[in-house]
C-alpha atoms as a PDB file:
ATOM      1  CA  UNK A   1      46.987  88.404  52.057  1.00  0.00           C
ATOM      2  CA  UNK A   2      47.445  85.765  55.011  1.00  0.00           C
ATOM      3  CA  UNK A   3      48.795  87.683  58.180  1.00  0.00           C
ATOM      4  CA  UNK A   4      50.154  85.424  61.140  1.00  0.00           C
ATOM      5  CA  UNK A   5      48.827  87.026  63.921  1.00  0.00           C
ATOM      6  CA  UNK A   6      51.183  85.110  66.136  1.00  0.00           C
ATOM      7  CA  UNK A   7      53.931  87.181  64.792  1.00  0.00           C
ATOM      8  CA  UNK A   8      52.262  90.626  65.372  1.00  0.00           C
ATOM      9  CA  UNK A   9      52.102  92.495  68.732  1.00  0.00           C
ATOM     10  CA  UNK A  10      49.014  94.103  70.327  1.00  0.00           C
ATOM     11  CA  UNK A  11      48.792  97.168  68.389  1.00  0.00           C
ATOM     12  CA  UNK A  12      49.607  96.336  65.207  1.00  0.00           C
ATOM     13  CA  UNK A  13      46.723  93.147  65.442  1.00  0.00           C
ATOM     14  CA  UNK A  14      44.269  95.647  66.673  1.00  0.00           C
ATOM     15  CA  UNK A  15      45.392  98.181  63.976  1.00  0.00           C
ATOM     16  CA  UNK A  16      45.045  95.678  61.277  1.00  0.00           C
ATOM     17  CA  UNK A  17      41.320  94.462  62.598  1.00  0.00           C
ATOM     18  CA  UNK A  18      40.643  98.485  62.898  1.00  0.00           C
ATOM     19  CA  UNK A  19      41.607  98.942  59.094  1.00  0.00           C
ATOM     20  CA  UNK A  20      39.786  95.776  58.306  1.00  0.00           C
ATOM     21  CA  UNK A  21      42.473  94.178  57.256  1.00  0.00           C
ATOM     22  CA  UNK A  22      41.742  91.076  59.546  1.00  0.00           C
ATOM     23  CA  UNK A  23      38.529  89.987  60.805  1.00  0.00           C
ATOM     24  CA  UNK A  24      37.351  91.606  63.989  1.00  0.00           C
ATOM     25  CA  UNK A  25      36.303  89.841  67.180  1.00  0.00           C
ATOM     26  CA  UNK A  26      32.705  88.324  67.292  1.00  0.00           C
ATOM     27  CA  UNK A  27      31.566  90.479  70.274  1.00  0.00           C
ATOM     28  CA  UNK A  28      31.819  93.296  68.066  1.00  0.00           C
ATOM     29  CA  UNK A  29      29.361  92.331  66.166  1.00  0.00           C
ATOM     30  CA  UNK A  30      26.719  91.295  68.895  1.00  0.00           C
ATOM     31  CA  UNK A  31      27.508  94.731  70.597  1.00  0.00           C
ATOM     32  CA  UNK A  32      27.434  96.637  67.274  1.00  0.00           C
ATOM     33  CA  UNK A  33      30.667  98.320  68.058  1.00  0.00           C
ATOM     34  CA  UNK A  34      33.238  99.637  66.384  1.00  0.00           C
ATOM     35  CA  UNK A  35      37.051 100.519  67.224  1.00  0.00           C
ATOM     36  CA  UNK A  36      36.965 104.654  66.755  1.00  0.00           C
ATOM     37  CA  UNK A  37      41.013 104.329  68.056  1.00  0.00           C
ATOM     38  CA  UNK A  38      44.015 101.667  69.000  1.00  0.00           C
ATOM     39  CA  UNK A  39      46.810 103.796  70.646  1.00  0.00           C
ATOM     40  CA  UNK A  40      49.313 102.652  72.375  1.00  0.00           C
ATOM     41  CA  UNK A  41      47.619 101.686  75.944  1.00  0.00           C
ATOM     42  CA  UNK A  42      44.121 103.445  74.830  1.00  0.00           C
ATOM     43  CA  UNK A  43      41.629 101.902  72.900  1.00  0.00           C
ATOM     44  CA  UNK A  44      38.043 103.737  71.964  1.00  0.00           C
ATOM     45  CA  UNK A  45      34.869 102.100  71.003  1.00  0.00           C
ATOM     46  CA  UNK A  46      31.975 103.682  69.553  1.00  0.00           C
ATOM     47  CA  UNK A  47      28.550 101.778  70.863  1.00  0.00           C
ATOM     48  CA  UNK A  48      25.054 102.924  70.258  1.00  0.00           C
ATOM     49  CA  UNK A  49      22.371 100.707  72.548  1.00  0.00           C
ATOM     50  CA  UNK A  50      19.728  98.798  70.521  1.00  0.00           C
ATOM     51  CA  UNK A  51      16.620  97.107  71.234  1.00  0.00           C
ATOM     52  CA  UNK A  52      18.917  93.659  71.397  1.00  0.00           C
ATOM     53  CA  UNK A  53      20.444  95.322  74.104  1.00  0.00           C
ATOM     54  CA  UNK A  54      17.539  96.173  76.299  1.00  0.00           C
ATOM     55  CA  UNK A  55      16.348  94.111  79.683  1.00  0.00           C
ATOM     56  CA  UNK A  56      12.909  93.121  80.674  1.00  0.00           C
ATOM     57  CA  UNK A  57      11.878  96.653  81.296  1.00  0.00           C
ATOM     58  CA  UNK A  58      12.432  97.853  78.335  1.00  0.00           C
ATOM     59  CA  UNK A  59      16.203  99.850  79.504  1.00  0.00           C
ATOM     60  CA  UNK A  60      19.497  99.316  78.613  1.00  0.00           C
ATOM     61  CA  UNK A  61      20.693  96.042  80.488  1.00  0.00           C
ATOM     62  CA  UNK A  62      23.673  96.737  82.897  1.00  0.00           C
ATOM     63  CA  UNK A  63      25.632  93.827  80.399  1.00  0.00           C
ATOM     64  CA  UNK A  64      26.161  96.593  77.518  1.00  0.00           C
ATOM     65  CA  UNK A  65      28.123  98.833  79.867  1.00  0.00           C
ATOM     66  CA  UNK A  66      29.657  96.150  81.199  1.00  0.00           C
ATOM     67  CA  UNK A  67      30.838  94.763  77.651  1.00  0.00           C
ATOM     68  CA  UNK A  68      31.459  97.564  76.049  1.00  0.00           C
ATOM     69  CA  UNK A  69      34.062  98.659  78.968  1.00  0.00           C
ATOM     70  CA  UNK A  70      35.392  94.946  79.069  1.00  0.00           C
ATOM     71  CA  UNK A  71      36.441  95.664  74.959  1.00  0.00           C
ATOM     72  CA  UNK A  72      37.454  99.065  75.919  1.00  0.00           C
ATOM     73  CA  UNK A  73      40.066  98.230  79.183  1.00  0.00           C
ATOM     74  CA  UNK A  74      41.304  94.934  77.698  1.00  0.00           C
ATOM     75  CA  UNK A  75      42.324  96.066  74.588  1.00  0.00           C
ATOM     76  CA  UNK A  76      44.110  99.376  76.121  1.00  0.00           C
ATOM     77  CA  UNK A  77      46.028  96.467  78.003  1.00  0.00           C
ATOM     78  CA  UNK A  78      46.407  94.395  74.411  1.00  0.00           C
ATOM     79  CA  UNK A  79      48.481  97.282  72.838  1.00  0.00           C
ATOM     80  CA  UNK A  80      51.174  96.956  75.003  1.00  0.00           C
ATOM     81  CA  UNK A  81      51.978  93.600  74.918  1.00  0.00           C
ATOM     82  CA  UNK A  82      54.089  91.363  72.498  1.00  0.00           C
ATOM     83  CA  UNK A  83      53.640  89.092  69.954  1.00  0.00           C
ATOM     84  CA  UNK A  84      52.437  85.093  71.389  1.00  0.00           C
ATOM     85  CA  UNK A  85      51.621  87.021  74.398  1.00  0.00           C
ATOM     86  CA  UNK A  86      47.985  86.464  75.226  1.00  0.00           C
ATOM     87  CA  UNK A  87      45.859  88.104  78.158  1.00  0.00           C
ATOM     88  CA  UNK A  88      41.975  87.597  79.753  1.00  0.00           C
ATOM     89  CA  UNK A  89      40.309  89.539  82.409  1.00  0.00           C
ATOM     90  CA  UNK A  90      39.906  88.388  85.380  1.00  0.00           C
ATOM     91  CA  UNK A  91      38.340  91.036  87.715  1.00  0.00           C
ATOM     92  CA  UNK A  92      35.909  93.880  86.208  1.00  0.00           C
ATOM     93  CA  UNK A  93      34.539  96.767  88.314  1.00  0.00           C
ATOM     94  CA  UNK A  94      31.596  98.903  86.514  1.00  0.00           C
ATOM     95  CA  UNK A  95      29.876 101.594  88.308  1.00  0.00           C
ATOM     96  CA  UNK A  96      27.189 103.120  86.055  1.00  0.00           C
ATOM     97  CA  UNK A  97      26.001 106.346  86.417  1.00  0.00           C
ATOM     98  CA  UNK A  98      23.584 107.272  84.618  1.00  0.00           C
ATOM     99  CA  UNK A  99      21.279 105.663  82.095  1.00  0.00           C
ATOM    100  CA  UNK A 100      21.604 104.806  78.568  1.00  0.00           C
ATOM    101  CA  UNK A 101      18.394 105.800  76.103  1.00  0.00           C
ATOM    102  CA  UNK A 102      17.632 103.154  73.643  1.00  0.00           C
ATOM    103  CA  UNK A 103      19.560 104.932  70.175  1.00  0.00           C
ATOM    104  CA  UNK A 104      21.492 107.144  72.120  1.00  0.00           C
ATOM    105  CA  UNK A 105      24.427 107.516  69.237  1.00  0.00           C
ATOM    106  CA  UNK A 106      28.320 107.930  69.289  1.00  0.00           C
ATOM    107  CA  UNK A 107      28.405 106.786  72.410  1.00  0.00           C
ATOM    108  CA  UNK A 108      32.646 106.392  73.315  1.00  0.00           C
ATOM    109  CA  UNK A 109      33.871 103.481  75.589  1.00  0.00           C
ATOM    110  CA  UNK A 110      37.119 104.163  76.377  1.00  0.00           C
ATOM    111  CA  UNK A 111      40.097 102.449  77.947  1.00  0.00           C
ATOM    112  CA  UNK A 112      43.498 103.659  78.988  1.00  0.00           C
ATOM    113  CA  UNK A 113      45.898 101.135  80.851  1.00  0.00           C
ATOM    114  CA  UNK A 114      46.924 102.518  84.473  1.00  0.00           C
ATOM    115  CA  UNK A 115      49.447  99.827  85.332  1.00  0.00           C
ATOM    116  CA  UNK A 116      51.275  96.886  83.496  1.00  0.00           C
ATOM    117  CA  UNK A 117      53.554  94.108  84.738  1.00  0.00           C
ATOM    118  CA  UNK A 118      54.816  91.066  83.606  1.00  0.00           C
ATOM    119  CA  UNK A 119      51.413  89.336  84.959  1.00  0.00           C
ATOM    120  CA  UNK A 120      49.142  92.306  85.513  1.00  0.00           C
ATOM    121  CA  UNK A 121      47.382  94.534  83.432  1.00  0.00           C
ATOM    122  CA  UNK A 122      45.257  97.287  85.215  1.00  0.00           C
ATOM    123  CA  UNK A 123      42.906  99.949  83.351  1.00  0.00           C
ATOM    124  CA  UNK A 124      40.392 102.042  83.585  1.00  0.00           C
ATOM    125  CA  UNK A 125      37.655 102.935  81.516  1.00  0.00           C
ATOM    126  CA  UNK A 126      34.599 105.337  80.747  1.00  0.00           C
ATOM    127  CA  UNK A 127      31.412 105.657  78.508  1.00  0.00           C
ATOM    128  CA  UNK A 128      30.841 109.007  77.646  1.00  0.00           C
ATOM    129  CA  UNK A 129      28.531 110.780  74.950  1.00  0.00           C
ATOM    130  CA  UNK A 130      29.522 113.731  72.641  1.00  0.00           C
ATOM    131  CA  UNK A 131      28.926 116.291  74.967  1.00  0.00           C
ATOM    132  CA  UNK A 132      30.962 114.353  77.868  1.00  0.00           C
ATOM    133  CA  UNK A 133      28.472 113.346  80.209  1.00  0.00           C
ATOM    134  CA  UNK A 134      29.694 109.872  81.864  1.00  0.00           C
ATOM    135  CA  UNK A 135      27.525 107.463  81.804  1.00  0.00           C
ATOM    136  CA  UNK A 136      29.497 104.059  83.148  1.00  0.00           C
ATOM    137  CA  UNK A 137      33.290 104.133  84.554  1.00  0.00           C
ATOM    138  CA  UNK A 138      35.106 100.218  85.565  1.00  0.00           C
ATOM    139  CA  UNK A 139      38.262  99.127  86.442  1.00  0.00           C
ATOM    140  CA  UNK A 140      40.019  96.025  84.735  1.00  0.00           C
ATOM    141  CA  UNK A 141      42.587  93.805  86.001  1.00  0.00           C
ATOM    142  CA  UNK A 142      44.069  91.605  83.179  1.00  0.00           C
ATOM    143  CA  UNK A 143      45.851  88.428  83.663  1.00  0.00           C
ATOM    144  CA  UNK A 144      48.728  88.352  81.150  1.00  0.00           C
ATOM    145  CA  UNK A 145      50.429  84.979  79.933  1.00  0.00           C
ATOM    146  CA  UNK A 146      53.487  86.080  78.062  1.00  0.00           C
ATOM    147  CA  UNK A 147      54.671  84.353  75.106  1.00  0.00           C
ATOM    148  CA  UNK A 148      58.132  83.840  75.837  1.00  0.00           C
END
């Protein structure tokens, strides 16, 4: 089946690449994420750190917060917008809290949109664990280019 993603809107495109029905972005594969849930202006990640994502000494480098919450916030904003109409971020704020141990599983990055415009996408996001303890929160600001 050939799908013209041009045609689709946010949530259905992320739906489809959820239910593997088109391929998923690239990043997902370097982070080892997966989408957990596309809602309409939330989107959930499930990350779990790996030695690829570790720094010099031997932690979690501040990038797989920083990634993860990137997916998470931008495609919360992707859900709500139309087909053709295209989006980037242009200003992420990550404040992490608390460390991340090398294999630490389930691990949720989640994004919910706080504020939408015809330009402006804002959202907010959070990496928790199972038993809720935070462990990164950012804000996003999207740029949106609509299609028509």
């Amino acid at each position: 089946m050939t799908v013209d993603i041009s045609r689709l809107g946010g949530l259905e495109l992320l739906r489809l690449a959820m239910a593997g029905e088109i391929p998923r972005a690239p990043i997902a594969d370097t982070m080892g994420m997966e989408m957990a849930s596309i809602e309409e202006g939330e989107a959930t990640f499930l990350v779990t750190p790996e030695q690829r994502h570790l720094n010099p000494l031997g932690t979690v480098h501040g990038g797989f917060y920083a990634t993860a919450l990137d997916s998470a916030t931008g495609c919360a904003v992707h859900t709500l917008l139309g087909p053709g109409d295209t989006y980037g971020t242009i200003e992420l704020n990550v404040k992490m809290l608390k460390a991340v141990k090398l294999g630490t599983p389930n691990l949720r990055a989640t994004g919910r949109v706080l504020h939408l415009s015809r330009q402006l996408g804002v959202a907010d996001g959070r990496i928790v664990d199972d038993d809720g303890t935070l462990y990164a929160h950012a804000t996003a600001t999207c740029l949106i280019k609509r299609a028509g």
